[in-house]
N, C-alpha and C. Protein backbone atom coordinates (compact mmCIF):
# COMPACT_ATOMS: atom_id res chain seq x y z
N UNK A 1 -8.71 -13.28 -16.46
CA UNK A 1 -9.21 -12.06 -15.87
C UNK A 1 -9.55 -12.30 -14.41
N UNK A 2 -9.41 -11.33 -13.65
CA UNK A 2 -9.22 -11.57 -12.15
C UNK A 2 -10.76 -10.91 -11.78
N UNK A 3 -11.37 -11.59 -10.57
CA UNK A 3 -12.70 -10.90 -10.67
C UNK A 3 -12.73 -9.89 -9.36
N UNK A 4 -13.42 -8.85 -8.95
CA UNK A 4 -13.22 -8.16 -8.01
C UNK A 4 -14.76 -8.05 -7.17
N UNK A 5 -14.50 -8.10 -5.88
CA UNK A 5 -15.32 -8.61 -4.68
C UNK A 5 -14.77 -7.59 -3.48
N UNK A 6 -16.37 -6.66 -3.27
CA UNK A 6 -15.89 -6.03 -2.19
C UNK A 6 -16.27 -6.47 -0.92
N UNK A 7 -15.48 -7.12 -0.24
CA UNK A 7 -15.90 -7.92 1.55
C UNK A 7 -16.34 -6.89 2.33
N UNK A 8 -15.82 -6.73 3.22
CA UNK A 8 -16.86 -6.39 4.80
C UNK A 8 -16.14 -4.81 5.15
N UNK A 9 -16.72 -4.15 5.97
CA UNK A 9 -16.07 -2.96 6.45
C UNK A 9 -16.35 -3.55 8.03
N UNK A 10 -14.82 -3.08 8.56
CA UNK A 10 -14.13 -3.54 9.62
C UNK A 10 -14.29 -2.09 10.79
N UNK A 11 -14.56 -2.52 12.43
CA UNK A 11 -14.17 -1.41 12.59
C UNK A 11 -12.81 -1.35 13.49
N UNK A 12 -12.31 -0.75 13.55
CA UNK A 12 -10.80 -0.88 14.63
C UNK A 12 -10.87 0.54 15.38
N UNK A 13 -11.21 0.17 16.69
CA UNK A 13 -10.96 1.63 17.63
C UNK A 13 -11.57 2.73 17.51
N UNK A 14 -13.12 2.29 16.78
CA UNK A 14 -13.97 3.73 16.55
C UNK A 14 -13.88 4.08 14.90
N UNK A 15 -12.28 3.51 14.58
CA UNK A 15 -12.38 3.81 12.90
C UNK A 15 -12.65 3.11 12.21
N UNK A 16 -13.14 3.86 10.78
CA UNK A 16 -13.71 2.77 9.87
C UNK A 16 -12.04 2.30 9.14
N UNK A 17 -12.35 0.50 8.71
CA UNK A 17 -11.70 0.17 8.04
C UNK A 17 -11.86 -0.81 6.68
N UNK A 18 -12.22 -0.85 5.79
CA UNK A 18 -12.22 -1.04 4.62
C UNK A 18 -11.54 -1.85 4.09
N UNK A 19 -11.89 -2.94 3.93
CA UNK A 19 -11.00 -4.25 2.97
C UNK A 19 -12.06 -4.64 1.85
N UNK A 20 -10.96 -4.33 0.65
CA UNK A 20 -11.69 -4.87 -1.05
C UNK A 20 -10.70 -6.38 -1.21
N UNK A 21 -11.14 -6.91 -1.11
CA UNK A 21 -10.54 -8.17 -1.44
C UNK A 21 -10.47 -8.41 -3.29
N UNK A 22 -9.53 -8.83 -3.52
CA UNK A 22 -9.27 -8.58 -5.36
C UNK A 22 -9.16 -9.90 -5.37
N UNK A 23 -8.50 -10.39 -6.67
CA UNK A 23 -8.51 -11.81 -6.96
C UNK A 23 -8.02 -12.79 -6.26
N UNK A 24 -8.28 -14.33 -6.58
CA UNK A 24 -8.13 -15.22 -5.93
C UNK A 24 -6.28 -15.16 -5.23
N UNK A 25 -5.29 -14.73 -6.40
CA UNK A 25 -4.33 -14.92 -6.10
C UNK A 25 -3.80 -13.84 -4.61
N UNK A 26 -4.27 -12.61 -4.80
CA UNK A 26 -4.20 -11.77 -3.67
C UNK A 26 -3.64 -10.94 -3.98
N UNK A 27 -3.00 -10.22 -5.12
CA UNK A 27 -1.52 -9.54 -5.38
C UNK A 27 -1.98 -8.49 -5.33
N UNK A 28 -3.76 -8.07 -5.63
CA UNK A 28 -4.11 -6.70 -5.50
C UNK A 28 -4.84 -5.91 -4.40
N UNK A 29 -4.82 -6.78 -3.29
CA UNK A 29 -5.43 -6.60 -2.31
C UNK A 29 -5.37 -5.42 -1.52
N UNK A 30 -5.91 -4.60 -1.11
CA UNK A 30 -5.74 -3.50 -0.63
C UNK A 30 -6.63 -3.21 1.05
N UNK A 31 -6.03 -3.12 1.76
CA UNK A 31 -6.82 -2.74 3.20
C UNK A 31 -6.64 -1.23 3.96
N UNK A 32 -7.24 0.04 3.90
CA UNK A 32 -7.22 1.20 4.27
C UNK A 32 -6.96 1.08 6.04
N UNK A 33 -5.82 1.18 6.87
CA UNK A 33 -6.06 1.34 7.90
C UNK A 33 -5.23 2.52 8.90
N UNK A 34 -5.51 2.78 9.74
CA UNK A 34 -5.10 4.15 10.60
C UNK A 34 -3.94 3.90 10.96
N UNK A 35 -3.31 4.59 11.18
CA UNK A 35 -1.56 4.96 11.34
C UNK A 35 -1.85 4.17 13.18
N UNK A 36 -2.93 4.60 13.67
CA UNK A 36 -2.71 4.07 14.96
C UNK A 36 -2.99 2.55 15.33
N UNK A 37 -3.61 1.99 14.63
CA UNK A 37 -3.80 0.85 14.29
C UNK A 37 -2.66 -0.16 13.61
N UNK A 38 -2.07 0.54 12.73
CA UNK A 38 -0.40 -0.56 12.47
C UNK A 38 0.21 0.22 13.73
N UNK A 39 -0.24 1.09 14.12
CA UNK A 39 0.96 1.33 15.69
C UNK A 39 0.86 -0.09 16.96
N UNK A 40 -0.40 -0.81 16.69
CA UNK A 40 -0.89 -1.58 17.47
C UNK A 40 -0.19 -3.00 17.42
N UNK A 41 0.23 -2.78 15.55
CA UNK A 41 1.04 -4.04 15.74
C UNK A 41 -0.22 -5.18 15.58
N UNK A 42 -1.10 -4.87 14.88
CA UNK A 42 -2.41 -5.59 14.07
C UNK A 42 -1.77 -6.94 13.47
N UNK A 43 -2.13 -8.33 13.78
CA UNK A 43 -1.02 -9.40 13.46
C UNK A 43 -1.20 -9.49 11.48
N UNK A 44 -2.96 -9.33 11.45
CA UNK A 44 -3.19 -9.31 10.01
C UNK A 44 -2.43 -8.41 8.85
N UNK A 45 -1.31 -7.38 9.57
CA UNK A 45 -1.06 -6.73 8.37
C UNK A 45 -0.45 -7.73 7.78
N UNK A 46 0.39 -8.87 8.05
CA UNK A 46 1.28 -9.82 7.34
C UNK A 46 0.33 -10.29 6.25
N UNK A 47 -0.84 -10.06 6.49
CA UNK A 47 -1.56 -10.83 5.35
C UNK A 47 -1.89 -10.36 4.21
N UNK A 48 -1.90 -9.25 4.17
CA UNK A 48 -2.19 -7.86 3.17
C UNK A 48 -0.85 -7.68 1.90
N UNK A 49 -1.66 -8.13 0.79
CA UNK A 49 0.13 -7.26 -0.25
C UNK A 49 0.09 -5.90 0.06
N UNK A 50 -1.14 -5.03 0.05
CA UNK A 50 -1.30 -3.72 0.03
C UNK A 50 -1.72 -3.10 1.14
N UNK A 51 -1.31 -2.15 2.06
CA UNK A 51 -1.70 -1.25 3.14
C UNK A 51 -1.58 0.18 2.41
N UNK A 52 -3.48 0.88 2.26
CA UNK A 52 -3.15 2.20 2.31
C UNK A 52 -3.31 2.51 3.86
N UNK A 53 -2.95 3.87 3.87
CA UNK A 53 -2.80 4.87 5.06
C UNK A 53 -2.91 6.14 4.97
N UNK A 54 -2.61 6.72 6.05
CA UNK A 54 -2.14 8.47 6.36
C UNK A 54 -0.46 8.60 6.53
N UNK A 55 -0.53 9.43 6.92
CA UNK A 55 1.13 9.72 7.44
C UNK A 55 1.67 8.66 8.18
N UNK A 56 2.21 7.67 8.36
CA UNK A 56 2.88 7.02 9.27
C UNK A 56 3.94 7.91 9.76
N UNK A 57 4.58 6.89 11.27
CA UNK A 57 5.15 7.82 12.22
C UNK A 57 6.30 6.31 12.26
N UNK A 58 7.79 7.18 13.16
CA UNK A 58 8.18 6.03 13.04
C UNK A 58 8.21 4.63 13.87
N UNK A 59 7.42 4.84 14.39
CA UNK A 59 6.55 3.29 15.45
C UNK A 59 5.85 2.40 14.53
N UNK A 60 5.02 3.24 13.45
CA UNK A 60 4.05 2.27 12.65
C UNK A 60 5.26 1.80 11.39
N UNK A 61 6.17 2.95 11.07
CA UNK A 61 7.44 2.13 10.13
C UNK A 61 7.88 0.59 10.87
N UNK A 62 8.26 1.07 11.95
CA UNK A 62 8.60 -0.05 12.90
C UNK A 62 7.76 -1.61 12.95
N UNK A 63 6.34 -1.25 12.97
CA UNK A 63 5.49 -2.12 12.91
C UNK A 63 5.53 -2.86 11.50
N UNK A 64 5.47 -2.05 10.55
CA UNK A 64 5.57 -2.17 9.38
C UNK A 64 6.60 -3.29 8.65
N UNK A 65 7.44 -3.15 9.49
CA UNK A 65 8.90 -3.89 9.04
C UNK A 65 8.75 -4.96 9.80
N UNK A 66 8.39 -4.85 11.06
CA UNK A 66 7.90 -6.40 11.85
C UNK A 66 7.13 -6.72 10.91
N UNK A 67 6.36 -6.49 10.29
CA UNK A 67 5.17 -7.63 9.47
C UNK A 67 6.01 -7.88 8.23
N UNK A 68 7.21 -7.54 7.82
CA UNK A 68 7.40 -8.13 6.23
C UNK A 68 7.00 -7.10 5.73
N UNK A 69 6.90 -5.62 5.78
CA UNK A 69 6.76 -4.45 4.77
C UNK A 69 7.91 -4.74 4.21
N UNK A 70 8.04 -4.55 2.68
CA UNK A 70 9.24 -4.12 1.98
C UNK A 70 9.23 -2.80 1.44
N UNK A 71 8.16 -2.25 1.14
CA UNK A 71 8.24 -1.39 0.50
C UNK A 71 7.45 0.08 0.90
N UNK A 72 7.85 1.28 1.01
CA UNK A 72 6.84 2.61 1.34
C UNK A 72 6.40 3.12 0.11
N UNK A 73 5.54 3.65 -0.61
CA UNK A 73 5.16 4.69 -1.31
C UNK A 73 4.38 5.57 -0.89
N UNK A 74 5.46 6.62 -1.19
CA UNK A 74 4.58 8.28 -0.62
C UNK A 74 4.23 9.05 -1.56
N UNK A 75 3.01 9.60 -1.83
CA UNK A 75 2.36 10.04 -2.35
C UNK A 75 2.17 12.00 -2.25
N UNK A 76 2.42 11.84 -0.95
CA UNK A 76 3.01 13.57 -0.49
C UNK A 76 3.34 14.23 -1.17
N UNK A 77 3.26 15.38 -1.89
CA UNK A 77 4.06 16.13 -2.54
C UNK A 77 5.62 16.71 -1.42
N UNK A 78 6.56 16.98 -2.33
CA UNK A 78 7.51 17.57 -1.42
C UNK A 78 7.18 18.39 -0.31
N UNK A 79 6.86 19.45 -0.16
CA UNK A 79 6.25 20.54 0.85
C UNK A 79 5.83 20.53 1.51
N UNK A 80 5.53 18.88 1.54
CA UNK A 80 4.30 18.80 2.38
C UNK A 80 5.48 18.38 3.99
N UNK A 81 4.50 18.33 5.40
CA UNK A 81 5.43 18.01 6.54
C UNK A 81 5.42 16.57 6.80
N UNK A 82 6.35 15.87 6.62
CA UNK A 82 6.09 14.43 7.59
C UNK A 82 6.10 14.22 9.00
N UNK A 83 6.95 15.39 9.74
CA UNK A 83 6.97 15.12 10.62
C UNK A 83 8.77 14.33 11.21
N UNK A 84 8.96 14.01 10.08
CA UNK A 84 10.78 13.17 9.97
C UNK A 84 10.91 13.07 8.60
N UNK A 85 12.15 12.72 8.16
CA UNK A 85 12.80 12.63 7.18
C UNK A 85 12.32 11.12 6.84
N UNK A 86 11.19 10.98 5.89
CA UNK A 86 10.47 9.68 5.70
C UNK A 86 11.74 8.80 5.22
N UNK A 87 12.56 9.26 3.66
CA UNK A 87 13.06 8.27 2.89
C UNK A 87 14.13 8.05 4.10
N UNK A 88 14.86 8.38 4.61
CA UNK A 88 15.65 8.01 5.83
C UNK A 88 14.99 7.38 6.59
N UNK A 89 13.98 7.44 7.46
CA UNK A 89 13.45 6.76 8.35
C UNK A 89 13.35 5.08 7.48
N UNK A 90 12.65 5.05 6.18
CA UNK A 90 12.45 4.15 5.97
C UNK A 90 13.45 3.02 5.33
N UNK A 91 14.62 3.89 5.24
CA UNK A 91 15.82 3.43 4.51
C UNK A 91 16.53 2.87 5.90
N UNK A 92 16.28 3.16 7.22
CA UNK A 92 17.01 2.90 8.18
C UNK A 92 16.43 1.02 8.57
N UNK A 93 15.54 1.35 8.22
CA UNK A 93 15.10 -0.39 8.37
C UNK A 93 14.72 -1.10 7.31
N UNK A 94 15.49 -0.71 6.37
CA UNK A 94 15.98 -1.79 5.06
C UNK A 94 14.65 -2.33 4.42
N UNK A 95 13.85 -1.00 4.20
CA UNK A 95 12.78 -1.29 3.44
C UNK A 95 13.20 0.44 2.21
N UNK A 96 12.00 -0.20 1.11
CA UNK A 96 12.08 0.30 -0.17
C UNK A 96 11.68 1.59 0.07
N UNK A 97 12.22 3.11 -0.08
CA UNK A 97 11.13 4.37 -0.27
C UNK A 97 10.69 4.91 -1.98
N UNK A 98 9.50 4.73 -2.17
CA UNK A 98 9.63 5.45 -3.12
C UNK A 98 8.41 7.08 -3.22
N UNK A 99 9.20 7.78 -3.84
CA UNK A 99 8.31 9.39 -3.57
C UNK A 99 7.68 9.31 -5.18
N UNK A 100 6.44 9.13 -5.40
CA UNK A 100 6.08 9.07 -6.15
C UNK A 100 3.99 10.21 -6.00
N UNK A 101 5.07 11.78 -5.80
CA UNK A 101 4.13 13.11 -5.07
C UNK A 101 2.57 13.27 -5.93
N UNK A 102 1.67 13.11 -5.38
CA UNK A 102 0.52 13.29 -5.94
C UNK A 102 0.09 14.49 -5.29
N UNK A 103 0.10 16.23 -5.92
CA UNK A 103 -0.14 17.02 -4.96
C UNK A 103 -1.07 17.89 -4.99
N UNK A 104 -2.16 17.70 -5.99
CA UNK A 104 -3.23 17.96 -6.20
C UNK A 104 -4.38 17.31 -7.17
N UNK A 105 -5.95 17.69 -6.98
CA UNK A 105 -6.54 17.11 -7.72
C UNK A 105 -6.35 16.90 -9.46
N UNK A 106 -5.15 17.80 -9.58
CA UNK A 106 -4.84 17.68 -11.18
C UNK A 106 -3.96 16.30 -11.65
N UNK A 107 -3.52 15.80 -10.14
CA UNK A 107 -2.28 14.86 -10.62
C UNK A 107 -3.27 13.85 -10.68
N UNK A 108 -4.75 13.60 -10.35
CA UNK A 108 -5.79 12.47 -10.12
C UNK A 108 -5.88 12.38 -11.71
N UNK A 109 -4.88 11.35 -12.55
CA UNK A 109 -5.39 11.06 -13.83
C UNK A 109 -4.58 9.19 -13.94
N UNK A 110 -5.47 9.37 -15.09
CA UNK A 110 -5.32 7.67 -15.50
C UNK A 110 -3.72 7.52 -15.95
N UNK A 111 -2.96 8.62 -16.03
CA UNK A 111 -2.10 8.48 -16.52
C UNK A 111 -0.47 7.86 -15.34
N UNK A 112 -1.39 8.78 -14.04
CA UNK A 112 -0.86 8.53 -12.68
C UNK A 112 -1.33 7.29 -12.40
N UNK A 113 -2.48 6.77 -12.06
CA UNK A 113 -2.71 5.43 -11.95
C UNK A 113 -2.59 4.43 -12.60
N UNK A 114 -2.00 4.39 -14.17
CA UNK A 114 -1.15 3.14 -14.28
C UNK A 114 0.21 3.53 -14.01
N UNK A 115 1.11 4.62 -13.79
CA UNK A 115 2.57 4.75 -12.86
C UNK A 115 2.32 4.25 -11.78
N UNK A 116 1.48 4.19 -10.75
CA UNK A 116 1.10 3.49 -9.53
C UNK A 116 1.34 1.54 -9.92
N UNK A 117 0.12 1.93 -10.74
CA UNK A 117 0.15 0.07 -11.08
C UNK A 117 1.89 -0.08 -11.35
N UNK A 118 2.10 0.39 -12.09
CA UNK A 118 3.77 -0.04 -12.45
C UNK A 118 4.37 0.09 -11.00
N UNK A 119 4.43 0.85 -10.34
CA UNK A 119 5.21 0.92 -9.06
C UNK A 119 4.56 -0.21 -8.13
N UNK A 120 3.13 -0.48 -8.43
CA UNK A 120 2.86 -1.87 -7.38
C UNK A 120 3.41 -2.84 -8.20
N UNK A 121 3.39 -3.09 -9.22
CA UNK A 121 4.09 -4.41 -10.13
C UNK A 121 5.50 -4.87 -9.75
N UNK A 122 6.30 -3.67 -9.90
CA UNK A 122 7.85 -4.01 -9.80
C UNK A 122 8.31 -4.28 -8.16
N UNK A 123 7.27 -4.46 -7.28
CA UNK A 123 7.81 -3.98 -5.92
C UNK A 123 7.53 -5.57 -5.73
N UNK A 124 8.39 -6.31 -4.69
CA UNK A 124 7.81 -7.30 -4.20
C UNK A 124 7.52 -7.31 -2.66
N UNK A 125 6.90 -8.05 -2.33
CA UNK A 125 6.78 -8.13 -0.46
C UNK A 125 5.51 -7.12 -0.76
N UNK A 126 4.94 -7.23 0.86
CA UNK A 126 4.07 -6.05 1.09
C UNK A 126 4.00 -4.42 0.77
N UNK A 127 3.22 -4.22 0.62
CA UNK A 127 3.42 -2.34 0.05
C UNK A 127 2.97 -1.69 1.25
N UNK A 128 3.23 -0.26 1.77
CA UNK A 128 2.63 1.11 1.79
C UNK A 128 2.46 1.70 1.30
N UNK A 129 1.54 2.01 0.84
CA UNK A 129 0.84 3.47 0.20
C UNK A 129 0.55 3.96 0.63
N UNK A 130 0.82 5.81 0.76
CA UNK A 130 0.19 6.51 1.62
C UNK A 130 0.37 8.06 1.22
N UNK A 131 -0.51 8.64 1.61
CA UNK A 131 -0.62 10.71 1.60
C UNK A 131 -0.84 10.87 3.02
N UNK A 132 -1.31 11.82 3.03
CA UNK A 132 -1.99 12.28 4.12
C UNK A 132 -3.13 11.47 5.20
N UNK A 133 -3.76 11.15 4.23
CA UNK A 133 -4.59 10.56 4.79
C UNK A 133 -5.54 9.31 4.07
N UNK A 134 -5.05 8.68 2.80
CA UNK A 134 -5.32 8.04 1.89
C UNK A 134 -6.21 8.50 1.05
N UNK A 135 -6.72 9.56 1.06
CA UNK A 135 -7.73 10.34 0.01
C UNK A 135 -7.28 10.40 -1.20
N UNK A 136 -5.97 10.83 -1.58
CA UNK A 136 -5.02 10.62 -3.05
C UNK A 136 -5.07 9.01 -3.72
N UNK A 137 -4.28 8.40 -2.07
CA UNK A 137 -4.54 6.75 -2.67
C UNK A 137 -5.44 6.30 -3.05
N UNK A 138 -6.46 6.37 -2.36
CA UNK A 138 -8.19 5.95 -2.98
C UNK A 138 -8.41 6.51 -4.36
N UNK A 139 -8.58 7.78 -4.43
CA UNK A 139 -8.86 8.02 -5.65
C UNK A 139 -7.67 7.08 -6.51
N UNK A 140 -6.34 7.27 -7.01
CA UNK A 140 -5.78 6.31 -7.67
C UNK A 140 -6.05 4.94 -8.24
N UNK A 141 -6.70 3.87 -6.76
CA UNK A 141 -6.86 3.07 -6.57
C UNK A 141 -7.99 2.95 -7.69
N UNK A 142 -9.18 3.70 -7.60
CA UNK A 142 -10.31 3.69 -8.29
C UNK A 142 -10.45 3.76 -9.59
N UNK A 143 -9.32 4.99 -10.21
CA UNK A 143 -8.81 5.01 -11.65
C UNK A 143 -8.05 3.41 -12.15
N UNK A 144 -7.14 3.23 -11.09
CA UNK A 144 -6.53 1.83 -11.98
C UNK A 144 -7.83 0.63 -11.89
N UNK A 145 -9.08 0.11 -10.79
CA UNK A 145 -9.68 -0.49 -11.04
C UNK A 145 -10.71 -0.26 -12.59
N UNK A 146 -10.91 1.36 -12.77
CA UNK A 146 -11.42 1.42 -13.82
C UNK A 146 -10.58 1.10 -14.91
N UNK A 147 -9.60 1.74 -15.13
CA UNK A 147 -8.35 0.69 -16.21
C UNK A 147 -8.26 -0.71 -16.37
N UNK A 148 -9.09 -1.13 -15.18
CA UNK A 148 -9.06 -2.92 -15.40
C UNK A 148 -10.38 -3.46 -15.64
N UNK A 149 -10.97 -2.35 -15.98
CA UNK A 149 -12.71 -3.29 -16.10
C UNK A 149 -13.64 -3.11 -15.44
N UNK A 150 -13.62 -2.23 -14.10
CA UNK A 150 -14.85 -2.42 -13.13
C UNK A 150 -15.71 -1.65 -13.77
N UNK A 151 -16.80 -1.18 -13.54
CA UNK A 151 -17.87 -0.74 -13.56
C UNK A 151 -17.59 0.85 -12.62
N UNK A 152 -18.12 1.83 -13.09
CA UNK A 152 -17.71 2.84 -12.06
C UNK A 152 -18.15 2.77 -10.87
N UNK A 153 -19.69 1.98 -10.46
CA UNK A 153 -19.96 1.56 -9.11
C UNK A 153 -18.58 0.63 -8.12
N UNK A 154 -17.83 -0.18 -9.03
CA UNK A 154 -17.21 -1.04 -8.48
C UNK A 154 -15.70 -0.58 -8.07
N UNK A 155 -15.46 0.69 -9.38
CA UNK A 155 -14.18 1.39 -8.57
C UNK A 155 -14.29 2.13 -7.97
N UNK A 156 -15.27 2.81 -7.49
CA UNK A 156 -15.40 3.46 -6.78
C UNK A 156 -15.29 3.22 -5.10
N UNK A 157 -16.19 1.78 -4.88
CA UNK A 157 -15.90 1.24 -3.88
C UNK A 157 -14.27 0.88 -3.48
N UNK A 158 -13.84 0.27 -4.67
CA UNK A 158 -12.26 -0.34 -3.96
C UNK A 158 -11.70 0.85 -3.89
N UNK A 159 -11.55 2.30 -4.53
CA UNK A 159 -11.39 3.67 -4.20
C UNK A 159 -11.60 4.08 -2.78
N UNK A 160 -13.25 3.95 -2.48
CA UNK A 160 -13.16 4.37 -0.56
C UNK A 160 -13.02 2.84 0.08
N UNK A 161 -12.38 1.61 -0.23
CA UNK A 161 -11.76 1.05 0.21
C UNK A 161 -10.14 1.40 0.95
N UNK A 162 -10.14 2.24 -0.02
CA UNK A 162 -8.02 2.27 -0.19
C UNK A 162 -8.26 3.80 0.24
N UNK A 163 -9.35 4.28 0.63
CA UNK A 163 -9.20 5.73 1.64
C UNK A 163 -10.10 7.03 0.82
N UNK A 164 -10.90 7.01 -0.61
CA UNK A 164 -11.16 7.71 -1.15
C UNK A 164 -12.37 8.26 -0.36
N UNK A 165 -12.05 9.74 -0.59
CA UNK A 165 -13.41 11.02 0.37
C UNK A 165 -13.35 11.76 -0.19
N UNK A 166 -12.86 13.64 -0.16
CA UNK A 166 -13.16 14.54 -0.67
C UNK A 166 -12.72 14.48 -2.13
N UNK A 167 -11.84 13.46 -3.04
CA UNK A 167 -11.51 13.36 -4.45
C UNK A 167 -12.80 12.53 -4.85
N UNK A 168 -13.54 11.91 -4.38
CA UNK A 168 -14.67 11.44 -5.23
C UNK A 168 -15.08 12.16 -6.53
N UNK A 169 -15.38 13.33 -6.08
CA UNK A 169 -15.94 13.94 -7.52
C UNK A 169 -14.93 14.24 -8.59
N UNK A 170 -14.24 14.14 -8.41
CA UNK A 170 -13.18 14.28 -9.39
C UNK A 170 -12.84 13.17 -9.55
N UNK A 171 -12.64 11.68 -9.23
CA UNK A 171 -12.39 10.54 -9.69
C UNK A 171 -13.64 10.33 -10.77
N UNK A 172 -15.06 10.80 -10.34
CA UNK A 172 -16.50 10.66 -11.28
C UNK A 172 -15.97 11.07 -12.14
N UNK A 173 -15.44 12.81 -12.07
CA UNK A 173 -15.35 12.93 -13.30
C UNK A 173 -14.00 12.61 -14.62
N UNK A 174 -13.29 12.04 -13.92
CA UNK A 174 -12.53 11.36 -14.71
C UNK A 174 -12.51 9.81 -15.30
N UNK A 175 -13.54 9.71 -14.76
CA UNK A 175 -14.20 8.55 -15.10
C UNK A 175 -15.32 8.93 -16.83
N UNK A 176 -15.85 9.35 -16.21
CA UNK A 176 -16.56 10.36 -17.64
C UNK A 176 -15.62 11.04 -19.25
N UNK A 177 -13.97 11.15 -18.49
CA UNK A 177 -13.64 11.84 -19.67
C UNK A 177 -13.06 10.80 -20.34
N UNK A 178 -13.23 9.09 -19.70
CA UNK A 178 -12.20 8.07 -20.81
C UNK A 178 -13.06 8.05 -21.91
């Protein structure tokens, strides 16, 4: 059993940034940081299996792929705007897209967060995860730590680790209906 330890909140450029450090081996590690911040070309993303986010643009794809990203997951529902044609953008620099749309507080279930876990399992190299603004990811994040044992104090944290804000109450209360 892997034990979970929440480290330090970071700040980068005025924003908050959030690292839950997970087990010794690292595979679940997750660090919440600003689209403008991998624009910076941050040397530590190489160190991270997991980057949540917001929308990336294609400078931070760019960045992304300099560090050893292999893989995107977007969380967006279709409709939503990227701004570019993400799975293209990200297909153009020979990394993984997968659309896996979380597009409202109804899709926030345990049933979505072990499809997540499965989609972080099968992927190798570094991940992106990302919505809008990591609020979807966080919450997720928080459901699969509760699927693994934490305490609801403890997923909750690696939750607004990985970006969780206005889904809080609805991660509580899905926490309540296991």
């Amino acid at each position: 059993m892997s034990k979970r330890l929440l480290a330090v909140l970071l700040t980068f450029f005025s924003l908050s940034v959030a690292v839950a450090i997970a087990d010794s081996e690292g595979d679940d590690s997750v660090i919440l940081i600003s689209v403008s911040d991998i624009r910076s070309g941050d040397s530590s993303l190489s160190d991270w299996g997991q980057v949540s986010s917001g929308q990336p643009d294609g400078a931070a794809l760019d960045v992304l792929k300099e560090a050893g990203f292999t893989t995107v997951i977007d969380m967006r529902a279709a409709g939503e705007d990227r701004g570019m044609d993400e799975a293209t953008e990200v297909a153009a620099r020979k990394m993984k897209y997968i659309s896996f749309p979380i597009a409202a507080a109804d899709d926030i279930t345990y049933a979505n967060a072990h499809e997540l876990d499965r989609l972080l399992s099968s992927t190798e190299g570094p991940v992106l995860v990302h919505c809008a603004s990591g609020n979807r990811v966080g919450a997720l994040y928080a459901l699969r730590e509760k699927l693994a044992g934490a305490s609801d104090e403890e997923a909750l944290a690696v939750g607004k680790a990985a970006g969780l804000t206005r889904l809080e109450a609805v991660v509580v209360e899905r926490f309540s209906d296991e």
